[in-house]
Protein backbone atom coordinates (compact mmCIF):
# COMPACT_ATOMS: atom_id res chain seq x y z
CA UNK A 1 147.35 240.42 144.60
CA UNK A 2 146.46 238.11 141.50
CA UNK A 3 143.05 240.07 139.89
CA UNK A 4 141.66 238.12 137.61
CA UNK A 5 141.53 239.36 134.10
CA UNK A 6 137.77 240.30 133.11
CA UNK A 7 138.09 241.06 129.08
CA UNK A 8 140.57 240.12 126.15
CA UNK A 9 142.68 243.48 125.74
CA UNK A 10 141.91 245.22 121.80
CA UNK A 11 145.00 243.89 120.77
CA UNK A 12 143.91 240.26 121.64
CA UNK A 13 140.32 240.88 120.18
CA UNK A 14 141.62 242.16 116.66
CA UNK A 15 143.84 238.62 116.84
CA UNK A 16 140.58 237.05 117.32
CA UNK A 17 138.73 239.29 114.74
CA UNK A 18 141.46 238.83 112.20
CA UNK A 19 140.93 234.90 112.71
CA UNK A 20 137.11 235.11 112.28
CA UNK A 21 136.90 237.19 109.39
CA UNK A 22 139.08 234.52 107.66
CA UNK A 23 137.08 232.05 108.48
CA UNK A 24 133.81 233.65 107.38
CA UNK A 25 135.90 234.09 104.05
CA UNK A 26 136.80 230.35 104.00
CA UNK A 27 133.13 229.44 104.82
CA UNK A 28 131.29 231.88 102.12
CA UNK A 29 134.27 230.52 99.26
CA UNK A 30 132.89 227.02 100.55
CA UNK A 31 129.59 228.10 100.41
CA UNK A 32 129.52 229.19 96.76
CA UNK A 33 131.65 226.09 95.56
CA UNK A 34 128.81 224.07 96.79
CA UNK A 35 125.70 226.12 95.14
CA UNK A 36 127.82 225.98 91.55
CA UNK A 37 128.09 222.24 92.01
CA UNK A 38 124.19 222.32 93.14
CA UNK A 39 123.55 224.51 89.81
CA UNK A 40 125.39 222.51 87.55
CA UNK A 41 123.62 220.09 88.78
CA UNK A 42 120.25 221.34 88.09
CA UNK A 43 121.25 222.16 84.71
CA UNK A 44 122.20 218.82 83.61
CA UNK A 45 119.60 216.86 85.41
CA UNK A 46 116.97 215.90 82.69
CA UNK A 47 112.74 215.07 83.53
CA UNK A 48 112.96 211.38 83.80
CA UNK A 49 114.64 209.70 87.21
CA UNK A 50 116.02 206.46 87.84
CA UNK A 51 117.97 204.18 89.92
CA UNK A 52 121.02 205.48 89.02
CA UNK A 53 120.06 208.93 90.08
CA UNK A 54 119.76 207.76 93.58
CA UNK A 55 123.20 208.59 94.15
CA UNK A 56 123.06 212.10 92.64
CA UNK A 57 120.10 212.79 94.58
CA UNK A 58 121.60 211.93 98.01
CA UNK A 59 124.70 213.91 96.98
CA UNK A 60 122.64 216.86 96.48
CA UNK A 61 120.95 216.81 99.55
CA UNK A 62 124.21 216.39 101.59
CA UNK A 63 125.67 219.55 99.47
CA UNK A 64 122.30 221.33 100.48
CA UNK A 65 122.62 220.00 104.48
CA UNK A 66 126.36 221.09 104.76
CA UNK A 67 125.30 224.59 102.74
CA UNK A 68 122.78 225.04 105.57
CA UNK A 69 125.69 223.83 108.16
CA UNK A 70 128.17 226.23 106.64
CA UNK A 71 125.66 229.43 106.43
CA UNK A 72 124.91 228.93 110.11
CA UNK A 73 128.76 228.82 110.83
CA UNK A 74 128.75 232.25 109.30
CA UNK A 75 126.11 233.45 111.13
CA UNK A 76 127.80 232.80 114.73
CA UNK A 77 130.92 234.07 113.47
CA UNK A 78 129.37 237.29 112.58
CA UNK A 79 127.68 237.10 116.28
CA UNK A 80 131.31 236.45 117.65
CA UNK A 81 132.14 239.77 115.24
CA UNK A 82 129.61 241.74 116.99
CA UNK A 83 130.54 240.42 120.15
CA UNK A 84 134.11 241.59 119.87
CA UNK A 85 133.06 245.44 119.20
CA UNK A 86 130.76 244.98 122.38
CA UNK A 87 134.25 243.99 124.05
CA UNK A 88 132.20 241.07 125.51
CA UNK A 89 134.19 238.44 123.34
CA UNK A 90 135.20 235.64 124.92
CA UNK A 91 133.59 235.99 128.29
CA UNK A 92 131.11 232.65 129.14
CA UNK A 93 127.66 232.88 129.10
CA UNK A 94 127.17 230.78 132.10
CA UNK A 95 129.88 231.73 134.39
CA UNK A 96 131.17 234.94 133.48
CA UNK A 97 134.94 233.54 133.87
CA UNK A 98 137.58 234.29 130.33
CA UNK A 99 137.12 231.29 127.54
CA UNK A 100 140.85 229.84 127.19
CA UNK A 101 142.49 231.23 124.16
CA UNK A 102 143.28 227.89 123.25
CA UNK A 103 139.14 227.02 122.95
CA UNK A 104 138.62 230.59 121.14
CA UNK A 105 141.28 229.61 118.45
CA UNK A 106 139.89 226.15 118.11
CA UNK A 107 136.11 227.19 118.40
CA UNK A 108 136.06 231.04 117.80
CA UNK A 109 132.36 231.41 118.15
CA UNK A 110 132.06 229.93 121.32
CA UNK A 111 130.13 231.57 124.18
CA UNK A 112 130.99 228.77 126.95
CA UNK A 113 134.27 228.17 128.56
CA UNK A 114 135.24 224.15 128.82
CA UNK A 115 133.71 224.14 132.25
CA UNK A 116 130.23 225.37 131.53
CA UNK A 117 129.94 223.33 128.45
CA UNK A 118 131.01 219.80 130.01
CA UNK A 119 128.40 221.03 132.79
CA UNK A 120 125.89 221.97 130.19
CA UNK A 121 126.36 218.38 128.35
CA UNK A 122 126.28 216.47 131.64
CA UNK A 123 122.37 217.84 133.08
C-alpha cells in the first residue's frame, strides 16, 4: 500500500524556508545596488540632454524594469513564506498533486507542478 504523500514534512519546509529567505536577502541586496546606481545617477545628471545621454537613459530604465522585476520576485517569495506556515507549500494549484523538489529548488515560489504548467502554457 503506496499512499501518496500529501504535504512536505516541517523538516523539508524549513529546507525550503531557509532557501527562500536567502533568496529574498539576495534579491533586496540586488535591489538596493540598483537604486544607489539609479541615485547616483540622478545626482550627476545635469538640465541639458543630448545624444550621448541616450545610452544613460536606456540604462536607467532597464535598472528601473529589473528593480520592478526583482521587487515582484520578493513579493512571491514572501507568498511562498506564508505558504509554508499554512503547511500548503509546495502543493499545485491546479492539481493538488506534490511540486518535485527538484522544481521547488529551481523555482521556489512556484504554485504549479511541471504538469499543470506545460498544460497551462499549451490552452
Amino acid at each position: 500500500m503506496n499512499e501518496e504523500k500529501k504535504r512536505y514534512s516541517d523538516e523539508e519546509l524549513q529546507e525550503f524556508k531557509d532557501l527562500i529567505n536567502q533568496k529574498i536577502a539576495n534579491a533586496r541586496k540586488d535591489i538596493d545596488i540598483l537604486r544607489s546606481l539609479l541615485d547616483n545617477h540622478d545626482m550627476t545628471q545635469t538640465k541639458i540632454i543630448t545624444f550621448e545621454d541616450s545610452a544613460s537613459t536606456y540604462s536607467r530604465e532597464s535598472n528601473l524594469k529589473l528593480i520592478g522585476r526583482l521587487e515582484r520576485f520578493v513579493r512571491d517569495l514572501e507568498n511562498a513564506l506564508v505558504r509554508i506556515e499554512n503547511k500548503t507549500y509546495g502543493i499545485c494549484r491546479k492539481t493538488g498533486k506534490l511540486i518535485s523538489k527538484e522544481r521547488l529548488k529551481a523555482v521556489p515560489h512556484a504554485t504549479l507542478s511541471i504538469e499543470a504548467k506545460i498544460n497551462q502554457d499549451i490552452k
